[in-house]
PDB file of N, CA and C in Angstrom:
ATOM      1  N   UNK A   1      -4.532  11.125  -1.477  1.00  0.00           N
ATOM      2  CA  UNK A   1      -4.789   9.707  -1.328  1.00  0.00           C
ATOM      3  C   UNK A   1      -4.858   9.362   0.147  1.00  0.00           C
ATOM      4  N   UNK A   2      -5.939   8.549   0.640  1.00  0.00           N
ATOM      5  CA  UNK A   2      -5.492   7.973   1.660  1.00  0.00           C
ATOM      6  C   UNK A   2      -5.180   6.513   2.087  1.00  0.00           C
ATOM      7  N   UNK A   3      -5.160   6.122   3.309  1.00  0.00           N
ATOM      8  CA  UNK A   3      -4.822   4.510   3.010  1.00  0.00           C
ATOM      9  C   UNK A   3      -5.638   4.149   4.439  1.00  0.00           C
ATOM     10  N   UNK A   4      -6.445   3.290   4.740  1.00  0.00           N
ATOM     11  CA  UNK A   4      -7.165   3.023   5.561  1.00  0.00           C
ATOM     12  C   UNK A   4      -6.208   1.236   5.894  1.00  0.00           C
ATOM     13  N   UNK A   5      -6.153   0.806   6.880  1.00  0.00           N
ATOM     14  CA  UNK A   5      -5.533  -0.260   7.371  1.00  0.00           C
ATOM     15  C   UNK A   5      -6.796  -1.637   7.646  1.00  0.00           C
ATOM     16  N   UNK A   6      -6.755  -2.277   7.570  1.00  0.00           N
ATOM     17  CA  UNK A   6      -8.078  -3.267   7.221  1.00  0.00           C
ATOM     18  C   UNK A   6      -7.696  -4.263   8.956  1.00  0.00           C
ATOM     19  N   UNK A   7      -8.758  -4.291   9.679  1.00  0.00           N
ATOM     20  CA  UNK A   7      -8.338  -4.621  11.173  1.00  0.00           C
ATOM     21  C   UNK A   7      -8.189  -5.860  11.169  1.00  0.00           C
ATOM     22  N   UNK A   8      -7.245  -6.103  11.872  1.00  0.00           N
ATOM     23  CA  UNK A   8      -6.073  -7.725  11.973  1.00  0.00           C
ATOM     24  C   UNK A   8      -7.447  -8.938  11.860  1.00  0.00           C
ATOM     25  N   UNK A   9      -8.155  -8.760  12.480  1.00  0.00           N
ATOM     26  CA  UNK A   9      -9.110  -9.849  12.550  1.00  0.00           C
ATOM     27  C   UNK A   9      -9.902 -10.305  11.323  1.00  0.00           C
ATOM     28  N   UNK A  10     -10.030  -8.949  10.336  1.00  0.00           N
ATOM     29  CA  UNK A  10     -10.094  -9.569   8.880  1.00  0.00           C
ATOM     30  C   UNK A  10      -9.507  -9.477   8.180  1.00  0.00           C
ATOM     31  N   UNK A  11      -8.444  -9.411   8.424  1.00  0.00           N
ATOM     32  CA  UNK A  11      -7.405 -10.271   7.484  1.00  0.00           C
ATOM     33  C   UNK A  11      -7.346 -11.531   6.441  1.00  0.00           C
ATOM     34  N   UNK A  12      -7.892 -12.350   7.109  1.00  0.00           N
ATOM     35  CA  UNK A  12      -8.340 -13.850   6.605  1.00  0.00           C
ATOM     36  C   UNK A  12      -9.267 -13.814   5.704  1.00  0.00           C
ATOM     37  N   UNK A  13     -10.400 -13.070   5.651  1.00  0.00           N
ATOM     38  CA  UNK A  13     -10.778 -12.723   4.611  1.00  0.00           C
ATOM     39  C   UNK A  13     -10.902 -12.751   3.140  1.00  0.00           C
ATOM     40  N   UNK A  14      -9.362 -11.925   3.259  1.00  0.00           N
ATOM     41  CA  UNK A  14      -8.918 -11.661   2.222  1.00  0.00           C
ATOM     42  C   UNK A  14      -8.208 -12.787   1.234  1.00  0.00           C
ATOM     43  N   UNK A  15      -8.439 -13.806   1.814  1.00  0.00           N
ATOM     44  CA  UNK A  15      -8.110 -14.826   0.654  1.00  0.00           C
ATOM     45  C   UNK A  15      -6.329 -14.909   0.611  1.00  0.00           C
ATOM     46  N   UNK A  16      -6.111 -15.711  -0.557  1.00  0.00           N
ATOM     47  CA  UNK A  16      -4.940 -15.786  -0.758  1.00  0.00           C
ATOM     48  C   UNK A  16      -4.222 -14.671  -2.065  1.00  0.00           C
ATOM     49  N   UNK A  17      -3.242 -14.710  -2.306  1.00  0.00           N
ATOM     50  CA  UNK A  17      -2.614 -12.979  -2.428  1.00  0.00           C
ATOM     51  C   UNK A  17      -2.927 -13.359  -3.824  1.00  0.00           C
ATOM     52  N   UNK A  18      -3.204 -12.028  -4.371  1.00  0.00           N
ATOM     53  CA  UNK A  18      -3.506 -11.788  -6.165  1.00  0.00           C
ATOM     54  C   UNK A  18      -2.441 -11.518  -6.546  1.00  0.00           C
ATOM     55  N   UNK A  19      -2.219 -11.368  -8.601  1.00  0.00           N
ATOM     56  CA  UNK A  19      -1.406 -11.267  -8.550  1.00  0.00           C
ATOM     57  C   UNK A  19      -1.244  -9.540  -8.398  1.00  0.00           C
ATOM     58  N   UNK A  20      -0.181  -9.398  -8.522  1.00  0.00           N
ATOM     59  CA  UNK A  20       0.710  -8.061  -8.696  1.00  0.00           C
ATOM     60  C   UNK A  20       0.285  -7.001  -7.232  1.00  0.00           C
ATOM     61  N   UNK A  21      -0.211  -8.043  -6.229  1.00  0.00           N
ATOM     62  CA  UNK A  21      -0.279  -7.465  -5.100  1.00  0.00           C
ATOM     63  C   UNK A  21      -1.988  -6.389  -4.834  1.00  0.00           C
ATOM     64  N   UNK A  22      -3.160  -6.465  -5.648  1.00  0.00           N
ATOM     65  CA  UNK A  22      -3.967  -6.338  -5.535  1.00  0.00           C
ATOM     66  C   UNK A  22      -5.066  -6.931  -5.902  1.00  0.00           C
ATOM     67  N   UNK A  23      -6.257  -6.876  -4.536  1.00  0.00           N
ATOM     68  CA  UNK A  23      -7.507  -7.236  -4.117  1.00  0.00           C
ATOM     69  C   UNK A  23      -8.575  -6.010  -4.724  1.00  0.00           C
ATOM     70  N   UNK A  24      -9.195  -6.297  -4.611  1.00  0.00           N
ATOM     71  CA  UNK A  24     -10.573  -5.483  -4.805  1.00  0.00           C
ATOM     72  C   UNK A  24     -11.577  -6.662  -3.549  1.00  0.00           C
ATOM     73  N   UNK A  25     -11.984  -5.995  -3.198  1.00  0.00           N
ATOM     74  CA  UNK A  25     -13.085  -6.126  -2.295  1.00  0.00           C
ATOM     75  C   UNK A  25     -14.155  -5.198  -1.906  1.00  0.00           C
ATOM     76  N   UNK A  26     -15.061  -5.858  -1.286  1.00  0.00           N
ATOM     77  CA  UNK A  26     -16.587  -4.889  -0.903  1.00  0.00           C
ATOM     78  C   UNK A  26     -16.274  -4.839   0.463  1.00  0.00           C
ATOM     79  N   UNK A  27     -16.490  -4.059   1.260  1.00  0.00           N
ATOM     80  CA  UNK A  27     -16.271  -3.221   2.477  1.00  0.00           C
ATOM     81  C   UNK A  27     -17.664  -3.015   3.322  1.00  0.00           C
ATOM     82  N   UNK A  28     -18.261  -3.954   4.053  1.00  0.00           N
ATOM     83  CA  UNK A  28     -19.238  -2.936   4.823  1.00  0.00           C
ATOM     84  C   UNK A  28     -19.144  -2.862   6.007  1.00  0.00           C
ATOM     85  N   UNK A  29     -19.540  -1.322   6.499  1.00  0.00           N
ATOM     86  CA  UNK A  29     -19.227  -0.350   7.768  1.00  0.00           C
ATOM     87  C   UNK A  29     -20.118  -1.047   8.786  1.00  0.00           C
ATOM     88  N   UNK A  30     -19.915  -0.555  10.236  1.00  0.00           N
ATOM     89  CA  UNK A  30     -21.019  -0.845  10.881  1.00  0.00           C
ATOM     90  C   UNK A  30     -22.263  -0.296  10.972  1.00  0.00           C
ATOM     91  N   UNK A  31     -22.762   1.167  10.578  1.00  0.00           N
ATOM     92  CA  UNK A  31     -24.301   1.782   9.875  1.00  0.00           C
ATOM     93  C   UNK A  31     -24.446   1.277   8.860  1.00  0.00           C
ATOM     94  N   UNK A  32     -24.217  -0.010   8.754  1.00  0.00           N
ATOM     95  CA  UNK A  32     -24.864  -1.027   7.082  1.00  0.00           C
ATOM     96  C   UNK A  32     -24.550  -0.401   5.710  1.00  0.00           C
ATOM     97  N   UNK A  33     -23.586   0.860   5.463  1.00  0.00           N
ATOM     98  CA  UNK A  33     -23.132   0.892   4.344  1.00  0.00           C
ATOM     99  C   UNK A  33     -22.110   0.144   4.059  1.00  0.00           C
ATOM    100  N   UNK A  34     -22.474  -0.107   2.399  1.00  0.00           N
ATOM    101  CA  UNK A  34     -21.520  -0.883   1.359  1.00  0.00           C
ATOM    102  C   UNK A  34     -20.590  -0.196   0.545  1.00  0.00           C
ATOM    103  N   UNK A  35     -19.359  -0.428   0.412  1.00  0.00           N
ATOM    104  CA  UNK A  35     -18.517   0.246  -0.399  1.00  0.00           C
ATOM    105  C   UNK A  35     -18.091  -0.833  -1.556  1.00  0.00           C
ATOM    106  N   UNK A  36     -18.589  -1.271  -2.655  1.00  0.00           N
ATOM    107  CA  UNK A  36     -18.183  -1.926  -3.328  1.00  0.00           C
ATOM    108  C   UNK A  36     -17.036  -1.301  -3.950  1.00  0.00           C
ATOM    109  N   UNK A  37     -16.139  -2.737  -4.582  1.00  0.00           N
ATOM    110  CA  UNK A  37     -14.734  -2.413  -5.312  1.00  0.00           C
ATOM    111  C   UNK A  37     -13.981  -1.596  -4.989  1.00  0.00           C
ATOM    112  N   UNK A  38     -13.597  -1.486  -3.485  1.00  0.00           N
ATOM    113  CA  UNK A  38     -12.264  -1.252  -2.969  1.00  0.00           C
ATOM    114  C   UNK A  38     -10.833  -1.582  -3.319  1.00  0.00           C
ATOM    115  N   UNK A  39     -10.227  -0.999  -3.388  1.00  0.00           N
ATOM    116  CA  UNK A  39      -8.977  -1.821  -3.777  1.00  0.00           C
ATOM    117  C   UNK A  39      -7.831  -1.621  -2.771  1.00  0.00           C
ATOM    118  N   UNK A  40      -7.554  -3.099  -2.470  1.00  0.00           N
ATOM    119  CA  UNK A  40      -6.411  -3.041  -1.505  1.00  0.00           C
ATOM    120  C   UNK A  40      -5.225  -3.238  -2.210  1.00  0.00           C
ATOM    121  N   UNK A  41      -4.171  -2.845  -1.703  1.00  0.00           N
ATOM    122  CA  UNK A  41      -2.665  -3.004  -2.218  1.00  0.00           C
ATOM    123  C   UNK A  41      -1.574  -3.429  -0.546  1.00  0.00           C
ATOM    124  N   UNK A  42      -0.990  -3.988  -0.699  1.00  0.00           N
ATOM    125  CA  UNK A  42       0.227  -4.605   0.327  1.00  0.00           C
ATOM    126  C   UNK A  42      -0.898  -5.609   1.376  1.00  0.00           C
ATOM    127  N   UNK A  43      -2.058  -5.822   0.241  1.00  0.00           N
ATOM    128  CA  UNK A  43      -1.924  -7.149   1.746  1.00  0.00           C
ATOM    129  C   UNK A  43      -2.911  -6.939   2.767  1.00  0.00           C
ATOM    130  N   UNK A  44      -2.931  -5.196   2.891  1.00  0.00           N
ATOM    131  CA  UNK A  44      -3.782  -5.006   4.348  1.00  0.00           C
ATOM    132  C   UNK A  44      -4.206  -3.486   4.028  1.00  0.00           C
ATOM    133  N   UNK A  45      -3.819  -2.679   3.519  1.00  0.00           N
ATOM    134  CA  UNK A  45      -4.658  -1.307   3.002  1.00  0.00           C
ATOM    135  C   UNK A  45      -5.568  -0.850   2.055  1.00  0.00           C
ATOM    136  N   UNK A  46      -6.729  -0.424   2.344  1.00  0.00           N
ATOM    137  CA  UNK A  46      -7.340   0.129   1.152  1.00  0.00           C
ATOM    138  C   UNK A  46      -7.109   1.412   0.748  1.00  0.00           C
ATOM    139  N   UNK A  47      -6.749   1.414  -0.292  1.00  0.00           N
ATOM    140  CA  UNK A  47      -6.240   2.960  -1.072  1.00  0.00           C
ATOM    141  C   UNK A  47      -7.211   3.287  -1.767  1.00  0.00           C
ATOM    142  N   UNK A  48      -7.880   3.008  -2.258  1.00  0.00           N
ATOM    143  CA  UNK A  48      -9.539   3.963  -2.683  1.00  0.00           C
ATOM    144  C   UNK A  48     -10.099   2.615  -3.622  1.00  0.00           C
ATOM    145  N   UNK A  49     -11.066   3.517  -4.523  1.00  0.00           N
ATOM    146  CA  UNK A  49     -11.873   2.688  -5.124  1.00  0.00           C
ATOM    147  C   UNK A  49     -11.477   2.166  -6.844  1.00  0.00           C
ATOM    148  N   UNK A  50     -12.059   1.151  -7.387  1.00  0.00           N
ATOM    149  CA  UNK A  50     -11.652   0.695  -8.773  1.00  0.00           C
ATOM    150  C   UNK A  50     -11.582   1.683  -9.602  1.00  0.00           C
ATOM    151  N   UNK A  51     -12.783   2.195  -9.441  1.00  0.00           N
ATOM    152  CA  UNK A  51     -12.111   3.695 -10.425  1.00  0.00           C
ATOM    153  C   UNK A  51     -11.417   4.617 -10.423  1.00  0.00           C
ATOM    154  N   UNK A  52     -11.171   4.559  -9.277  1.00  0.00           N
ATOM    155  CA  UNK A  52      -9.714   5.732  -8.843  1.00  0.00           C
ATOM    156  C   UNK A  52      -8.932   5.022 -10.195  1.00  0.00           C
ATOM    157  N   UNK A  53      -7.994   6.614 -10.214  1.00  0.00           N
ATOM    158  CA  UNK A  53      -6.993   6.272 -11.167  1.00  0.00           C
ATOM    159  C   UNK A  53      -5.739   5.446 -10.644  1.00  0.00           C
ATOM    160  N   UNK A  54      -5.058   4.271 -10.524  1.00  0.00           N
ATOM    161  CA  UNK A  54      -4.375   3.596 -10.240  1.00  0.00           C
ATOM    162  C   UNK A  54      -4.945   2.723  -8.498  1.00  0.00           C
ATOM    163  N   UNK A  55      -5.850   2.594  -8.634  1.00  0.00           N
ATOM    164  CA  UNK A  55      -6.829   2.766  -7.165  1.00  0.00           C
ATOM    165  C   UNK A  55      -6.157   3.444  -6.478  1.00  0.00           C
ATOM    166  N   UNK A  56      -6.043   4.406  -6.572  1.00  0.00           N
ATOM    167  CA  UNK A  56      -5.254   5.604  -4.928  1.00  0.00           C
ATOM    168  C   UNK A  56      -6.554   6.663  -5.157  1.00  0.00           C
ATOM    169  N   UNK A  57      -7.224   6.705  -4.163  1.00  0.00           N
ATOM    170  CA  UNK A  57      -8.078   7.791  -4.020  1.00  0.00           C
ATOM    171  C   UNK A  57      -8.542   8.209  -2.520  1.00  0.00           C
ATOM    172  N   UNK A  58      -9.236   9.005  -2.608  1.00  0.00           N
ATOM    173  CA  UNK A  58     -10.146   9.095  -1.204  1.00  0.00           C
ATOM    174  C   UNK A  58     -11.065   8.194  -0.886  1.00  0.00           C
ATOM    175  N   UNK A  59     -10.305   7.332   0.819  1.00  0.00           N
ATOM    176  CA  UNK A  59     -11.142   6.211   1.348  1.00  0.00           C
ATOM    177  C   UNK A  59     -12.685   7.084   2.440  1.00  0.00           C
ATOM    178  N   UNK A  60     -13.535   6.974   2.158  1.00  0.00           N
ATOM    179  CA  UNK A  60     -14.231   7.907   2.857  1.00  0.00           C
ATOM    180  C   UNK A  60     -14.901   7.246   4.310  1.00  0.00           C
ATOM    181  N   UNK A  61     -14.120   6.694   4.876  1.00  0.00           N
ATOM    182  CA  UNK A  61     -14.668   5.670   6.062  1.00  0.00           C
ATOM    183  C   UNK A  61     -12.816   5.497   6.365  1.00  0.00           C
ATOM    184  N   UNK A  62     -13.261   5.006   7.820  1.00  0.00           N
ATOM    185  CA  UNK A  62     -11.854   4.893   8.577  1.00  0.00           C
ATOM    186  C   UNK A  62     -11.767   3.758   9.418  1.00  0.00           C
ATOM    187  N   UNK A  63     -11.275   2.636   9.857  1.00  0.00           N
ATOM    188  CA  UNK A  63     -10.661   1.497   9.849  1.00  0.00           C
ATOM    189  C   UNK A  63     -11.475   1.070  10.753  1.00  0.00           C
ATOM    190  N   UNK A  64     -11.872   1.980  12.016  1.00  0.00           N
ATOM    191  CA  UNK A  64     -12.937   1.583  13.098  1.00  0.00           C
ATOM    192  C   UNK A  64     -14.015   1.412  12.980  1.00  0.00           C
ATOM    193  N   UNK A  65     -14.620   1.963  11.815  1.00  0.00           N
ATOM    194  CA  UNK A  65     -16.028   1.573  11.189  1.00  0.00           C
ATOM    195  C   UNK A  65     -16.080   0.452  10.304  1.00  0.00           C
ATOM    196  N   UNK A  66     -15.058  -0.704  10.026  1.00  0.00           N
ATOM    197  CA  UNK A  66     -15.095  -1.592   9.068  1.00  0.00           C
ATOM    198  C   UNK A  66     -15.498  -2.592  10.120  1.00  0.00           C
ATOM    199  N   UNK A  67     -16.901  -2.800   9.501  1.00  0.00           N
ATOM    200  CA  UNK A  67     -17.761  -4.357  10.075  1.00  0.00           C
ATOM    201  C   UNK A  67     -17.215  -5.621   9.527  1.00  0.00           C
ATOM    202  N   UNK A  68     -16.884  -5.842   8.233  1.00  0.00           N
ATOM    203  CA  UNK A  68     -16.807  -6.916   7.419  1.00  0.00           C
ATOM    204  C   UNK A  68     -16.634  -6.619   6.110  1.00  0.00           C
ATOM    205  N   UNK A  69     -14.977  -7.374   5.697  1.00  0.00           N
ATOM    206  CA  UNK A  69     -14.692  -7.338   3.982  1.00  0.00           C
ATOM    207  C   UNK A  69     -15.168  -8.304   3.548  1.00  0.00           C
ATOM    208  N   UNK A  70     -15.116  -8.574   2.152  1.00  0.00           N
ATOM    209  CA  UNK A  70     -15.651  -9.464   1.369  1.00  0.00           C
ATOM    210  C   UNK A  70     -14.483  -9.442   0.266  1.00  0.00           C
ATOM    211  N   UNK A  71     -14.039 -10.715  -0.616  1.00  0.00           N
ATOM    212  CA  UNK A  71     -13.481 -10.504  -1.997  1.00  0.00           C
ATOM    213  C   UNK A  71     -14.775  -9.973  -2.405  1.00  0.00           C
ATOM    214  N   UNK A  72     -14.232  -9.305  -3.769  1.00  0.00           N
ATOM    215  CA  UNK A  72     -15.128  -8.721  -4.949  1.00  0.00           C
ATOM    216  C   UNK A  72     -16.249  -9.448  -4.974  1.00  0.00           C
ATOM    217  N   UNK A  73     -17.501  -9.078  -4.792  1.00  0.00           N
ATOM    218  CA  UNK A  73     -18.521 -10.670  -4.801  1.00  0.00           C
ATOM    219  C   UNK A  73     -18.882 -10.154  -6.583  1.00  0.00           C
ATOM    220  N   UNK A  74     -18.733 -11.749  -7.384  1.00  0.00           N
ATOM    221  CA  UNK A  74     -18.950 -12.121  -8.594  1.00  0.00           C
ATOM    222  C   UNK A  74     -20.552 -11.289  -8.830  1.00  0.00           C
ATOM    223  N   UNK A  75     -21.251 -11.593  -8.032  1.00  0.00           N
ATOM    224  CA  UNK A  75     -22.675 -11.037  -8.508  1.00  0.00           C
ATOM    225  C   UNK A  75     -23.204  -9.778  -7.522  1.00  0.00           C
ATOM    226  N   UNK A  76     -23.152  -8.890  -8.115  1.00  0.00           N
ATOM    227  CA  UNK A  76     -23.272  -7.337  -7.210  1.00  0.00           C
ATOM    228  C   UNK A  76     -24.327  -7.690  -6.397  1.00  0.00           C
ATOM    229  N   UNK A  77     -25.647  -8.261  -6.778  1.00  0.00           N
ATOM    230  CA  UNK A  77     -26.716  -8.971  -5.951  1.00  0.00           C
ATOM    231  C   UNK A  77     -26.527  -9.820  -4.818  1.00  0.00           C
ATOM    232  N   UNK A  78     -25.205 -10.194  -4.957  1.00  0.00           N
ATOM    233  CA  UNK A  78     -25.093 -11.697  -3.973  1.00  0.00           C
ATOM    234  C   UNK A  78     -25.401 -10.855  -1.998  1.00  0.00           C
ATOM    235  N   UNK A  79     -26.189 -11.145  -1.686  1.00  0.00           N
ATOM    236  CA  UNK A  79     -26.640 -10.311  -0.122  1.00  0.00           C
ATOM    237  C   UNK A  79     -25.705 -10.829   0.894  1.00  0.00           C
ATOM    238  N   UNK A  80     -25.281 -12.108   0.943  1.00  0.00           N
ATOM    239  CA  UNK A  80     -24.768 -12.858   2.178  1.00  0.00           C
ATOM    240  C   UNK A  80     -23.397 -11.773   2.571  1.00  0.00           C
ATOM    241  N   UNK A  81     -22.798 -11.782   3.833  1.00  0.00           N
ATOM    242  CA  UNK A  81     -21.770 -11.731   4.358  1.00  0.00           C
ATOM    243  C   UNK A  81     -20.922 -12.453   4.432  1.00  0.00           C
TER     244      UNK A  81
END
């Protein structure tokens, strides 16, 4: 498992806290990839993806390449940032 740290400045982002302490969010890097349905746990780490088993999996990107989170966007289509 790894745990990638989500950089202080998007923080805010992330909305106000879910319950039982996890987010899912979309993730994109600065080379314009998208990582949909991330899942964060404590607030500020991503531990892998929705389908990971308990989301703990392999994050395949590392904290310095995160351009911009997003909550889960409702419509996989939705383009905006």
């Amino acid at each position: 498992m790894s745990k990638v740290e989500i950089p202080d400045k998007l923080l805010v982002k992330l909305g106000s806290e879910m319950k039982m302490d996890v987010h899912w969010i979309d993730v994109k890097l600065k080379d314009g990839s998208v990582f949909p349905k991330m899942v964060v746990r404590g607030g500020r780490y991503i531990t892998g993806n929705s389908l990971d088993n308990d989301g703990q999996g392999n994050v395949p990107f590392q904290s310095s390449q995160i351009l911009s989170i997003r909550r889960q966007a409702l419509f996989s289509w939705w383009p905006f940032w």
